[in-house]
PDB file of N, CA and C in Angstrom:
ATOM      1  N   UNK A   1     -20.518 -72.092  70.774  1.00  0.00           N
ATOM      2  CA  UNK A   1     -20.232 -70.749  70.349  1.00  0.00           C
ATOM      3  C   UNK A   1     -18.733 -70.654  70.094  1.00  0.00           C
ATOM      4  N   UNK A   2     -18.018 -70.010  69.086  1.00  0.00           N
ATOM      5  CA  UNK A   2     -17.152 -70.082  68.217  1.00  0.00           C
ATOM      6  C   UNK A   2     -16.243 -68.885  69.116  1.00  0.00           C
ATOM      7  N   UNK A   3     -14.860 -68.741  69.211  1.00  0.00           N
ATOM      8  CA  UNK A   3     -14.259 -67.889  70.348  1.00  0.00           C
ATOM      9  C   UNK A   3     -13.213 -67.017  69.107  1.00  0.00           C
ATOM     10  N   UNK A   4     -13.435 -65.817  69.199  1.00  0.00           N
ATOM     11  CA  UNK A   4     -12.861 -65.140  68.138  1.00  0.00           C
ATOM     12  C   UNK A   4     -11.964 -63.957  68.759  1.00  0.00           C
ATOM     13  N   UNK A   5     -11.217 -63.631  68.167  1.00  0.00           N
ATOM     14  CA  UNK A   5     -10.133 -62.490  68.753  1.00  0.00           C
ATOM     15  C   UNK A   5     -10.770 -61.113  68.924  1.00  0.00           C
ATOM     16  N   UNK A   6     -10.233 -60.622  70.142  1.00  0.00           N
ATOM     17  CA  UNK A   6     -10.948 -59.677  70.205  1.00  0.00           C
ATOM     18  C   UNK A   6     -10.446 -58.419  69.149  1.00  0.00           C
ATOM     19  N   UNK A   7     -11.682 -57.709  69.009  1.00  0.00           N
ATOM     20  CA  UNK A   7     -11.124 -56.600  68.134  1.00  0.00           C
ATOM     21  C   UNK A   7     -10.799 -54.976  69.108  1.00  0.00           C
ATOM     22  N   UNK A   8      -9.916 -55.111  68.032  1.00  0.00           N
ATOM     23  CA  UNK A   8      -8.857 -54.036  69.177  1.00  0.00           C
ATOM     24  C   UNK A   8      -8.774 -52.582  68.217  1.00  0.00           C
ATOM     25  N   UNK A   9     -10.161 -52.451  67.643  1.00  0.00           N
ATOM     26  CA  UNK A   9      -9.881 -51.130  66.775  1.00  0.00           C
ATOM     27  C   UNK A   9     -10.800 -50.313  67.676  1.00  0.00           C
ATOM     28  N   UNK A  10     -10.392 -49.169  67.835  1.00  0.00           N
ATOM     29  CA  UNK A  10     -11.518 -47.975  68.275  1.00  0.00           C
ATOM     30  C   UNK A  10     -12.028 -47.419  67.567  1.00  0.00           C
ATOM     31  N   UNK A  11     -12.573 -47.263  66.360  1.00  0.00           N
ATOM     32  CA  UNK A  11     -13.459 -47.005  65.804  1.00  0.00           C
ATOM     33  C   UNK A  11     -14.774 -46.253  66.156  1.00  0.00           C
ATOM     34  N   UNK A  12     -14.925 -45.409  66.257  1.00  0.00           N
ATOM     35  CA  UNK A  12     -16.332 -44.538  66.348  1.00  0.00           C
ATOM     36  C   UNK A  12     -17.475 -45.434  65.635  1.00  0.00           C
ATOM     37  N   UNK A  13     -18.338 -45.460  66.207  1.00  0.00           N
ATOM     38  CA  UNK A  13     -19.785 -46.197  65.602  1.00  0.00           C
ATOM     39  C   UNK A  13     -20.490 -45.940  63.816  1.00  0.00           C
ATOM     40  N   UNK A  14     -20.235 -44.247  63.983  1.00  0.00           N
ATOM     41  CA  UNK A  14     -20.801 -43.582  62.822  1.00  0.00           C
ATOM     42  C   UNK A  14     -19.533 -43.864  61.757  1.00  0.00           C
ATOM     43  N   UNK A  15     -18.139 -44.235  62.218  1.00  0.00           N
ATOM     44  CA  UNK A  15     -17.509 -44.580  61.167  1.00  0.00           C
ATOM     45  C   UNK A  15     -17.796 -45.653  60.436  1.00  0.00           C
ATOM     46  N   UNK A  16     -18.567 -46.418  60.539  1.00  0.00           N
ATOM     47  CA  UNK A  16     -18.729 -47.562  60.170  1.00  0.00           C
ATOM     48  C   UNK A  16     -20.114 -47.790  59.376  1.00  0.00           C
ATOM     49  N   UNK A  17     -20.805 -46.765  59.274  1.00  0.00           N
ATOM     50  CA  UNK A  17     -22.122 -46.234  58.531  1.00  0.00           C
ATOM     51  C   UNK A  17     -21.798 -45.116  57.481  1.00  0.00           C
ATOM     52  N   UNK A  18     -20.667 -44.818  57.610  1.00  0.00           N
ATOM     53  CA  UNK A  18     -20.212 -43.412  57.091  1.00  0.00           C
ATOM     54  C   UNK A  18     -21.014 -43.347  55.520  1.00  0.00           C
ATOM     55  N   UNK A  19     -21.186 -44.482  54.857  1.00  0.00           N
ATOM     56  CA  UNK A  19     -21.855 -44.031  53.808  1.00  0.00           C
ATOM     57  C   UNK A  19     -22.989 -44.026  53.217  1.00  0.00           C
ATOM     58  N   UNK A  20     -23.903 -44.412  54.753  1.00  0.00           N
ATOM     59  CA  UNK A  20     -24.947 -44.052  54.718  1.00  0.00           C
ATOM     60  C   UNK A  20     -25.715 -43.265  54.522  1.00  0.00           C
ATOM     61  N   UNK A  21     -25.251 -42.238  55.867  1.00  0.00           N
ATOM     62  CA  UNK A  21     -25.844 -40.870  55.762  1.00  0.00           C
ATOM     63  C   UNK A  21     -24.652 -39.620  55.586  1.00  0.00           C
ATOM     64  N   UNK A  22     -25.242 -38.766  55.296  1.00  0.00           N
ATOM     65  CA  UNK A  22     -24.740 -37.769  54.857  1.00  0.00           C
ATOM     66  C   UNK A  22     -24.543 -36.737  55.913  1.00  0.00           C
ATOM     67  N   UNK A  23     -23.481 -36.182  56.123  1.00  0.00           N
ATOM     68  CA  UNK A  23     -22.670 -35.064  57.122  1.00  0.00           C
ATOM     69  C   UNK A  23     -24.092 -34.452  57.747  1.00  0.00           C
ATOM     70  N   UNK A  24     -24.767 -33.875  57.136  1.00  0.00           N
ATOM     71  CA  UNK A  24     -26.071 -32.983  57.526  1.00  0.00           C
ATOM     72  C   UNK A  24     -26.894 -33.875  58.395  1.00  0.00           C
ATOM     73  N   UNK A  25     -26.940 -35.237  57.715  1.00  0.00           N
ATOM     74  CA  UNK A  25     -28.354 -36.141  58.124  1.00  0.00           C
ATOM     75  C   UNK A  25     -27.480 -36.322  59.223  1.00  0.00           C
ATOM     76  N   UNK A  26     -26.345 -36.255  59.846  1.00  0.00           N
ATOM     77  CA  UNK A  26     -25.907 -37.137  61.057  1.00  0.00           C
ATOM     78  C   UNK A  26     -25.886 -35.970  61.876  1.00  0.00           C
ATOM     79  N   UNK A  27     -25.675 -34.721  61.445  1.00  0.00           N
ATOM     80  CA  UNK A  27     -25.894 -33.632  62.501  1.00  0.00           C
ATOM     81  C   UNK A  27     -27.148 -33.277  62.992  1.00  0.00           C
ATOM     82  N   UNK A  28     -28.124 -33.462  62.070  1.00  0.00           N
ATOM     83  CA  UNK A  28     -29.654 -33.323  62.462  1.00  0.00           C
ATOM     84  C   UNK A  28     -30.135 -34.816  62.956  1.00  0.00           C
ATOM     85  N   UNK A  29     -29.148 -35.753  62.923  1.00  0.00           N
ATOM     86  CA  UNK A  29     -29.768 -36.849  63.784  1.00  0.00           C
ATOM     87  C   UNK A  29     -28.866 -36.552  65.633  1.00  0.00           C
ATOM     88  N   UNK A  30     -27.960 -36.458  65.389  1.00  0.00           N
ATOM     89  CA  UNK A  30     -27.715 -36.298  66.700  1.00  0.00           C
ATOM     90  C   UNK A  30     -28.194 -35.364  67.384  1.00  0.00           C
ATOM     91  N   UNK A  31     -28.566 -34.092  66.709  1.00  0.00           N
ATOM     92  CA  UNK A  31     -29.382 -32.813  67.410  1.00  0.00           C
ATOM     93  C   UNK A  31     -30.835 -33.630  68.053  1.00  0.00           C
ATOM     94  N   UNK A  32     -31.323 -34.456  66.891  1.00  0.00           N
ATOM     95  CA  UNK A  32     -32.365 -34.795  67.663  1.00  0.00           C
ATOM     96  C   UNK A  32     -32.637 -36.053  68.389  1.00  0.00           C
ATOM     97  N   UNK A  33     -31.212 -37.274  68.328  1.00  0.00           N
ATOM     98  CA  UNK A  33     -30.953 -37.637  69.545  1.00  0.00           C
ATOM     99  C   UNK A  33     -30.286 -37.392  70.863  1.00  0.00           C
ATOM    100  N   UNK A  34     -29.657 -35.948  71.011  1.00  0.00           N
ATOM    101  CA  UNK A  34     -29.353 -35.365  71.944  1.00  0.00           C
ATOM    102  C   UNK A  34     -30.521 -34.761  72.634  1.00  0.00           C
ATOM    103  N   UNK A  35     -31.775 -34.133  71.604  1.00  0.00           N
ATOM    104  CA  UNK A  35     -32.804 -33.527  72.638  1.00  0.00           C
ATOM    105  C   UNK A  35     -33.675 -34.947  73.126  1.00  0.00           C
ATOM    106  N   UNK A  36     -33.964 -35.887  72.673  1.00  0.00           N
ATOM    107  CA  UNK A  36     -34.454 -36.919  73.321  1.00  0.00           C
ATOM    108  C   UNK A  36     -33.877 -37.593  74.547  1.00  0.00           C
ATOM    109  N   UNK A  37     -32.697 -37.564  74.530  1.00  0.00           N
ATOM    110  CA  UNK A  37     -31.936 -37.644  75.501  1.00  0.00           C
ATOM    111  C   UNK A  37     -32.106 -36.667  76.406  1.00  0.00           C
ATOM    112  N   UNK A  38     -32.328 -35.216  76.670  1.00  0.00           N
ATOM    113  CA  UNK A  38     -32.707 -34.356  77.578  1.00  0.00           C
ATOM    114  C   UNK A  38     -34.096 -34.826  77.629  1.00  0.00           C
ATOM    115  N   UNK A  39     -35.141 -34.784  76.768  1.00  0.00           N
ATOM    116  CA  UNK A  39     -36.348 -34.743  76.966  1.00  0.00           C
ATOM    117  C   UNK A  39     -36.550 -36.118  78.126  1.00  0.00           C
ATOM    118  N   UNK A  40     -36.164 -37.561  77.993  1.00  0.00           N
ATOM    119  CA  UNK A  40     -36.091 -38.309  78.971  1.00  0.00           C
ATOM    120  C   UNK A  40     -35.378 -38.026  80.163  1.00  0.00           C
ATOM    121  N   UNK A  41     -34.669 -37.402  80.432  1.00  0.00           N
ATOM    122  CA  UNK A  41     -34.036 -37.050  81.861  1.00  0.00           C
ATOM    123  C   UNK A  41     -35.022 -36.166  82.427  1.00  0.00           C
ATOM    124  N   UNK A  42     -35.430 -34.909  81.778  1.00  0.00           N
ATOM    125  CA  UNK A  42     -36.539 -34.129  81.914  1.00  0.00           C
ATOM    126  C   UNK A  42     -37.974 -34.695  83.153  1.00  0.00           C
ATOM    127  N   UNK A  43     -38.603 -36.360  82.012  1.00  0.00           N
ATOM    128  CA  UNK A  43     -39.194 -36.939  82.131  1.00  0.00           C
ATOM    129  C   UNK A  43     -39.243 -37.619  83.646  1.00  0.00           C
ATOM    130  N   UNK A  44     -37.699 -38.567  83.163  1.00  0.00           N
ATOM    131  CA  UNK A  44     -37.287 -39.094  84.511  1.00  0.00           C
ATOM    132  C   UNK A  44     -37.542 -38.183  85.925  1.00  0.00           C
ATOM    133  N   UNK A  45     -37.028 -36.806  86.013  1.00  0.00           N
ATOM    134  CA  UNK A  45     -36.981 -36.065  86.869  1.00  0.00           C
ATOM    135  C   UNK A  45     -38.326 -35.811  87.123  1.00  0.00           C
ATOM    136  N   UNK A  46     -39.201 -35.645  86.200  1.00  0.00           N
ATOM    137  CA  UNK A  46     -40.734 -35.009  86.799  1.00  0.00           C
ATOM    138  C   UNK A  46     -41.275 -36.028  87.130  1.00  0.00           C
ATOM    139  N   UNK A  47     -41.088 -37.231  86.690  1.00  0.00           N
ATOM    140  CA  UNK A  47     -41.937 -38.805  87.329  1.00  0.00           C
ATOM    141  C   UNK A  47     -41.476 -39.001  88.963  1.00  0.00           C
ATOM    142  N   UNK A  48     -39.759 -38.431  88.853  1.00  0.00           N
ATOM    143  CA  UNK A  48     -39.314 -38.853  90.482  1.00  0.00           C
ATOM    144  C   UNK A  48     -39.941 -37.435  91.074  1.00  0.00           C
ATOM    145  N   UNK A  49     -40.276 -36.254  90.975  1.00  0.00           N
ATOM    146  CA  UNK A  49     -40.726 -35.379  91.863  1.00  0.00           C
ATOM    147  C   UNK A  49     -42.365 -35.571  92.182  1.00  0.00           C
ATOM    148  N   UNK A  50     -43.051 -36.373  91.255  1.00  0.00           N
ATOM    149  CA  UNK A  50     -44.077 -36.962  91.432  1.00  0.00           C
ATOM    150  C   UNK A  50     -44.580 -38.178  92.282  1.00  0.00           C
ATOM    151  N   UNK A  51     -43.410 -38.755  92.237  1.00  0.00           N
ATOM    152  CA  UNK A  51     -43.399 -39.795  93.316  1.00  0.00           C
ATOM    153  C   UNK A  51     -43.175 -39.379  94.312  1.00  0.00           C
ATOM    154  N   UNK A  52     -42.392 -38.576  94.635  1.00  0.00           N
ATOM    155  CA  UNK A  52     -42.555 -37.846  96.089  1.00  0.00           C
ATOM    156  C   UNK A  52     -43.522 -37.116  96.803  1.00  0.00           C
ATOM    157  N   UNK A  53     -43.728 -36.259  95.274  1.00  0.00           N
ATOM    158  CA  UNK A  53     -45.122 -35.761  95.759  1.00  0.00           C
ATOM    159  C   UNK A  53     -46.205 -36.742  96.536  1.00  0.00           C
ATOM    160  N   UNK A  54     -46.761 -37.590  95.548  1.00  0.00           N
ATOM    161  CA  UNK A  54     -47.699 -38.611  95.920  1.00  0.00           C
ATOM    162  C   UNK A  54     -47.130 -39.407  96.961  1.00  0.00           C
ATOM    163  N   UNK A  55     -46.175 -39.524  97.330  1.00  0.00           N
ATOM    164  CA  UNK A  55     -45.720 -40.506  98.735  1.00  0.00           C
ATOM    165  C   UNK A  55     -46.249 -39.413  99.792  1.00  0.00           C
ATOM    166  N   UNK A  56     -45.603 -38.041 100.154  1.00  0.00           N
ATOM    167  CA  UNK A  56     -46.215 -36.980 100.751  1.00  0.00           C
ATOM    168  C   UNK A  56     -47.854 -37.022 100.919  1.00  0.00           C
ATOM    169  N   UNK A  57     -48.112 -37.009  99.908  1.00  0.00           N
ATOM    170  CA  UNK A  57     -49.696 -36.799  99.882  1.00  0.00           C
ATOM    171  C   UNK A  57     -50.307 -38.332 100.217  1.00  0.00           C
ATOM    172  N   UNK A  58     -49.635 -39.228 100.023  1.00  0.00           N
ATOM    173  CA  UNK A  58     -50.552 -40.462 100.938  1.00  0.00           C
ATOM    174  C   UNK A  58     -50.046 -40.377 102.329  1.00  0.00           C
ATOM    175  N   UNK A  59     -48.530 -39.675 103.221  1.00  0.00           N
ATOM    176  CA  UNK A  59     -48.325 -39.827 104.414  1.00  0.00           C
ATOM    177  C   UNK A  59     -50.123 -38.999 104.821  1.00  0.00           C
ATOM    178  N   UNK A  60     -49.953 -37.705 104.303  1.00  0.00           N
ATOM    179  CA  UNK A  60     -50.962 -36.813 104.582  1.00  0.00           C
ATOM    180  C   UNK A  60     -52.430 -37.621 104.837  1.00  0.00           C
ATOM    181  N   UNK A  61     -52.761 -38.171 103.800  1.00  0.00           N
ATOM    182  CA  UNK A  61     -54.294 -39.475 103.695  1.00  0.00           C
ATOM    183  C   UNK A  61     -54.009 -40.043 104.688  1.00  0.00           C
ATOM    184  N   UNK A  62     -53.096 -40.877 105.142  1.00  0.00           N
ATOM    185  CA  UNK A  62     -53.118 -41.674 106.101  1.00  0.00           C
ATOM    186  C   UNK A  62     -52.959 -41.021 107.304  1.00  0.00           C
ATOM    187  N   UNK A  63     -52.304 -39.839 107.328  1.00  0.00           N
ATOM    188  CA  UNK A  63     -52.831 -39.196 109.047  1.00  0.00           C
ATOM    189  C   UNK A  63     -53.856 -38.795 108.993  1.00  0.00           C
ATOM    190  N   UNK A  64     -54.728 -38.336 107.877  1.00  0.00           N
ATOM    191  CA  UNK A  64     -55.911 -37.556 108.272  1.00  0.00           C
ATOM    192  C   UNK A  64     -56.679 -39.125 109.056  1.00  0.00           C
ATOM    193  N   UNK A  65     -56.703 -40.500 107.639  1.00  0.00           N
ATOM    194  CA  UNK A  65     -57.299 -41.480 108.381  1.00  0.00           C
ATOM    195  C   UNK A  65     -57.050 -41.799 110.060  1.00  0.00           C
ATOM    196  N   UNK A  66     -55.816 -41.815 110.507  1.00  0.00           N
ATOM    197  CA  UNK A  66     -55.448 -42.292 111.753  1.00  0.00           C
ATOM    198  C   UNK A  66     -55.852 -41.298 112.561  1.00  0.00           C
ATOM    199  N   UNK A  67     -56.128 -39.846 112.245  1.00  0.00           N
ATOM    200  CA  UNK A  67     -56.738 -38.929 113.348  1.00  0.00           C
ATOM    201  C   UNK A  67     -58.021 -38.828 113.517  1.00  0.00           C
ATOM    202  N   UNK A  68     -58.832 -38.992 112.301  1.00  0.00           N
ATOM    203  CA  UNK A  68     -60.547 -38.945 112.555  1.00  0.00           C
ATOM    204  C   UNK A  68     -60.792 -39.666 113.433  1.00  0.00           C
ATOM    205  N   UNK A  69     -62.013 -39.337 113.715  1.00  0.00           N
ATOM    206  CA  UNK A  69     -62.788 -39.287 115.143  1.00  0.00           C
ATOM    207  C   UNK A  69     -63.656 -40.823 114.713  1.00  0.00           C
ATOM    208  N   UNK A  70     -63.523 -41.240 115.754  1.00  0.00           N
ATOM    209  CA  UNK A  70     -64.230 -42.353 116.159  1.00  0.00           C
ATOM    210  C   UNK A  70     -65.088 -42.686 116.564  1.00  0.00           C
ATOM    211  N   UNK A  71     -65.607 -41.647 117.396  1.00  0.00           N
ATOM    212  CA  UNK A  71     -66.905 -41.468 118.064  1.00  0.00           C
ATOM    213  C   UNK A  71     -67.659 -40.657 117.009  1.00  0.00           C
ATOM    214  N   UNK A  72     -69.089 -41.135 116.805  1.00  0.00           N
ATOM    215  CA  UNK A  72     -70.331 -41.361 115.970  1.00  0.00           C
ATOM    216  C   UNK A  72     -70.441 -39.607 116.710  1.00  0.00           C
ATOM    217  N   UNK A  73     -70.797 -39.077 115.387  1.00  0.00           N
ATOM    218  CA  UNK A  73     -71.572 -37.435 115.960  1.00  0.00           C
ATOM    219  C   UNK A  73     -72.765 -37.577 116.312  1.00  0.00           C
ATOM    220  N   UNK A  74     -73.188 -36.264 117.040  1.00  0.00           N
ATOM    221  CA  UNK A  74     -74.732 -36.327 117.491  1.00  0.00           C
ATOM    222  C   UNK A  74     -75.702 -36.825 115.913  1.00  0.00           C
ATOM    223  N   UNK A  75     -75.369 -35.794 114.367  1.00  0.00           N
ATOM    224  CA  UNK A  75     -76.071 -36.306 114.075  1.00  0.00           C
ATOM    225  C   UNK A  75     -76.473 -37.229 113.785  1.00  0.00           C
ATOM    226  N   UNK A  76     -75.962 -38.634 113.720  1.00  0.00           N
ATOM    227  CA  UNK A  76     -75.782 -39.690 113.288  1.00  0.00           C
ATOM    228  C   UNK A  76     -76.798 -40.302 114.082  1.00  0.00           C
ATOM    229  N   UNK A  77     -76.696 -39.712 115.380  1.00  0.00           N
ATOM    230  CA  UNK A  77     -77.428 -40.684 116.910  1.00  0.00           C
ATOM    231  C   UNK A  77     -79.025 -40.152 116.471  1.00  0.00           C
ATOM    232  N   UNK A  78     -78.996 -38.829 116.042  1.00  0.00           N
ATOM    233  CA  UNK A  78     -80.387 -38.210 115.685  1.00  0.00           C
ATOM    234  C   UNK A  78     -80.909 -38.841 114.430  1.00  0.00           C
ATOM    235  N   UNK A  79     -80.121 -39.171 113.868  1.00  0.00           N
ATOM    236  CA  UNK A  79     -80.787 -40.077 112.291  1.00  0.00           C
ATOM    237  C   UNK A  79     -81.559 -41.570 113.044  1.00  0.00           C
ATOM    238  N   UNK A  80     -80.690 -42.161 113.926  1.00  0.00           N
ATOM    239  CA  UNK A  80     -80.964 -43.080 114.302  1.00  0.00           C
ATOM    240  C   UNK A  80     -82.503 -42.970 115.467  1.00  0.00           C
ATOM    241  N   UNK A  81     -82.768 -41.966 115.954  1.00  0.00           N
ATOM    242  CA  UNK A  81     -83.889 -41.778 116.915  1.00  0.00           C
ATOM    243  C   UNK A  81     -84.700 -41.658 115.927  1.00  0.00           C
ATOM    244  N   UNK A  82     -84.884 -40.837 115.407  1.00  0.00           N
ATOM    245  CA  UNK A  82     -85.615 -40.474 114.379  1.00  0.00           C
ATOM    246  C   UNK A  82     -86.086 -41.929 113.236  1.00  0.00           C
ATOM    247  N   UNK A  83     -85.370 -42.747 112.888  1.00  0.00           N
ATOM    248  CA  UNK A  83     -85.462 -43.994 112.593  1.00  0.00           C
ATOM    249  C   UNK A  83     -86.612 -44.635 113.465  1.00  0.00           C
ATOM    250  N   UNK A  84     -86.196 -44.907 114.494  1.00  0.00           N
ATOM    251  CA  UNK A  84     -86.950 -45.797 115.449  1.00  0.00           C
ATOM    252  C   UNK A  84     -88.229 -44.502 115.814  1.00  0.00           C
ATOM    253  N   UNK A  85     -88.291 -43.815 115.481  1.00  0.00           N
ATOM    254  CA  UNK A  85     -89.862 -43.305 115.664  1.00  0.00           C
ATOM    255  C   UNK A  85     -90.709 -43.432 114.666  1.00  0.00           C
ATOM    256  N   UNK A  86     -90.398 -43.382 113.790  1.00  0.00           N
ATOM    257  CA  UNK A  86     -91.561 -43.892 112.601  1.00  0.00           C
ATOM    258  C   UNK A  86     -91.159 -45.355 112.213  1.00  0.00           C
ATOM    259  N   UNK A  87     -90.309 -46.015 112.510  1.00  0.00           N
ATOM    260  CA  UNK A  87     -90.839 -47.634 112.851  1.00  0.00           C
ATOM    261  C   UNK A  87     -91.498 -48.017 113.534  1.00  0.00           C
ATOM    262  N   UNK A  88     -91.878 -47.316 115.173  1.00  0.00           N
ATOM    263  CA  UNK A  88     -92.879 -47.383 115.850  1.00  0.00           C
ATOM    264  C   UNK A  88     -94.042 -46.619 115.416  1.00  0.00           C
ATOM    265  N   UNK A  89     -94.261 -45.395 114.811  1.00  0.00           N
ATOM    266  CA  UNK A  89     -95.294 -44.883 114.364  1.00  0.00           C
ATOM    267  C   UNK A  89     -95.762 -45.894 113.254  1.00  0.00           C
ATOM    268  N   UNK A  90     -95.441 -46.545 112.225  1.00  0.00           N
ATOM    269  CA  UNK A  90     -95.492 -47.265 111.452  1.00  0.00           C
ATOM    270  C   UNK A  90     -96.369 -48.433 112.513  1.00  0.00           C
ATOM    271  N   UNK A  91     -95.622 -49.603 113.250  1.00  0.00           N
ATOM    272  CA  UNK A  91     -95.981 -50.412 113.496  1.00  0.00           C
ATOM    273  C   UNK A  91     -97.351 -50.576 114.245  1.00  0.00           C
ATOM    274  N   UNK A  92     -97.733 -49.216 115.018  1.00  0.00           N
ATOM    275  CA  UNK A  92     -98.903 -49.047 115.404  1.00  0.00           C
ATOM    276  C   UNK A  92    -100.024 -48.399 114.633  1.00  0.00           C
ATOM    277  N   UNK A  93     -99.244 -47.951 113.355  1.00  0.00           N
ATOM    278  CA  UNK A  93    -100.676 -47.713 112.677  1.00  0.00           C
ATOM    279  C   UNK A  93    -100.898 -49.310 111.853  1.00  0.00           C
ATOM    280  N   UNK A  94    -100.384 -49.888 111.795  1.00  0.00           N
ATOM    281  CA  UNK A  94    -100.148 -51.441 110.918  1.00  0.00           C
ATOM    282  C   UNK A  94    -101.219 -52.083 112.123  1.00  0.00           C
ATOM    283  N   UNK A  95    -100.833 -51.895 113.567  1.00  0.00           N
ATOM    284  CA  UNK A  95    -101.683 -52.481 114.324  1.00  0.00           C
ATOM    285  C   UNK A  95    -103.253 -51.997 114.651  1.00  0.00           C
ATOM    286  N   UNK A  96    -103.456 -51.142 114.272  1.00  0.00           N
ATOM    287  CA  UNK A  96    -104.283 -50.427 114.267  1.00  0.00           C
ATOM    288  C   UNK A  96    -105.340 -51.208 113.258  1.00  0.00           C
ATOM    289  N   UNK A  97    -104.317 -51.216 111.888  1.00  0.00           N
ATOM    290  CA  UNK A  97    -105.469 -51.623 110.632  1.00  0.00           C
ATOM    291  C   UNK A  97    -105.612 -52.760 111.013  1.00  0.00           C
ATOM    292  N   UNK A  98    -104.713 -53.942 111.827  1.00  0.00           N
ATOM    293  CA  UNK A  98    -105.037 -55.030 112.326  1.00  0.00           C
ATOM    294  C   UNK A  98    -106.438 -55.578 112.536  1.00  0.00           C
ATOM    295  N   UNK A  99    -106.153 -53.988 114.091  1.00  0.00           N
ATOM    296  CA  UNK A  99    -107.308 -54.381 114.568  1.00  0.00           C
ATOM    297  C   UNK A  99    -108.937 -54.040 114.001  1.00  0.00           C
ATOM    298  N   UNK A 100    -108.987 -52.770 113.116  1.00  0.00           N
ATOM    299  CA  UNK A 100    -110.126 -52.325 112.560  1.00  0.00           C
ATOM    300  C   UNK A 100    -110.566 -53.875 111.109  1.00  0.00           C
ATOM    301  N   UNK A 101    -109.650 -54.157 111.202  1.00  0.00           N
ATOM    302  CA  UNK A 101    -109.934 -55.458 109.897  1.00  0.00           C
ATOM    303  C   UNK A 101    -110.370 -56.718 110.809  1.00  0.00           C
ATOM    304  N   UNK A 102    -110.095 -57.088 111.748  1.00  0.00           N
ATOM    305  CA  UNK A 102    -110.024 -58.314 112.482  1.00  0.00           C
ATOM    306  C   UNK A 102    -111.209 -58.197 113.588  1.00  0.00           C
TER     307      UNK A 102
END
């Protein structure tokens, strides 16, 4: 790579396009790269209040997880009785046809 002097002009950027665009086109371009420029900070800002939000709202998920109850409710124990009675009602009418067939 070739080592060249530095340039020591200050020059504005748009001076150097100057005859590109036209006085108007550079005022209606910067108007509407100035609002893009707000519109992303805008952006930025509602993505970071969102992330907070949602960090908040998973502390919240994760205490509700770490506080629920551990111990099985009654109804659960009643699903389960209730289970084992018509597996036994079941198995004795099964024995039943057993025996009326045999």
């Amino acid at each position: 790579m070739a080592v060249v002097p530095r340039h020591t002009g200050n020059k504005p950027v748009r001076d150097q396009y100057r005859g590109d665009m036209t006085l108007e086109q550079w005022h209606r371009f910067t108007r509407v790269a100035n609002a893009a420029d707000d519109s992303r900070s805008q952006a930025q800002s509602f993505d970071d209040d969102l992330t907070v939000k949602s960090n908040h709202a998973k502390d919240d998920i994760v205490k509700e997880v770490a506080l629920m109850s551990v111990v099985r409710s009654k109804k659960h124990k009643s699903e389960n009785i209730r289970y084992a009675i018509w597996i036994s009602v079941a198995g004795l009418f099964f024995l039943w046809v057993m025996y009326m067939l045999g």
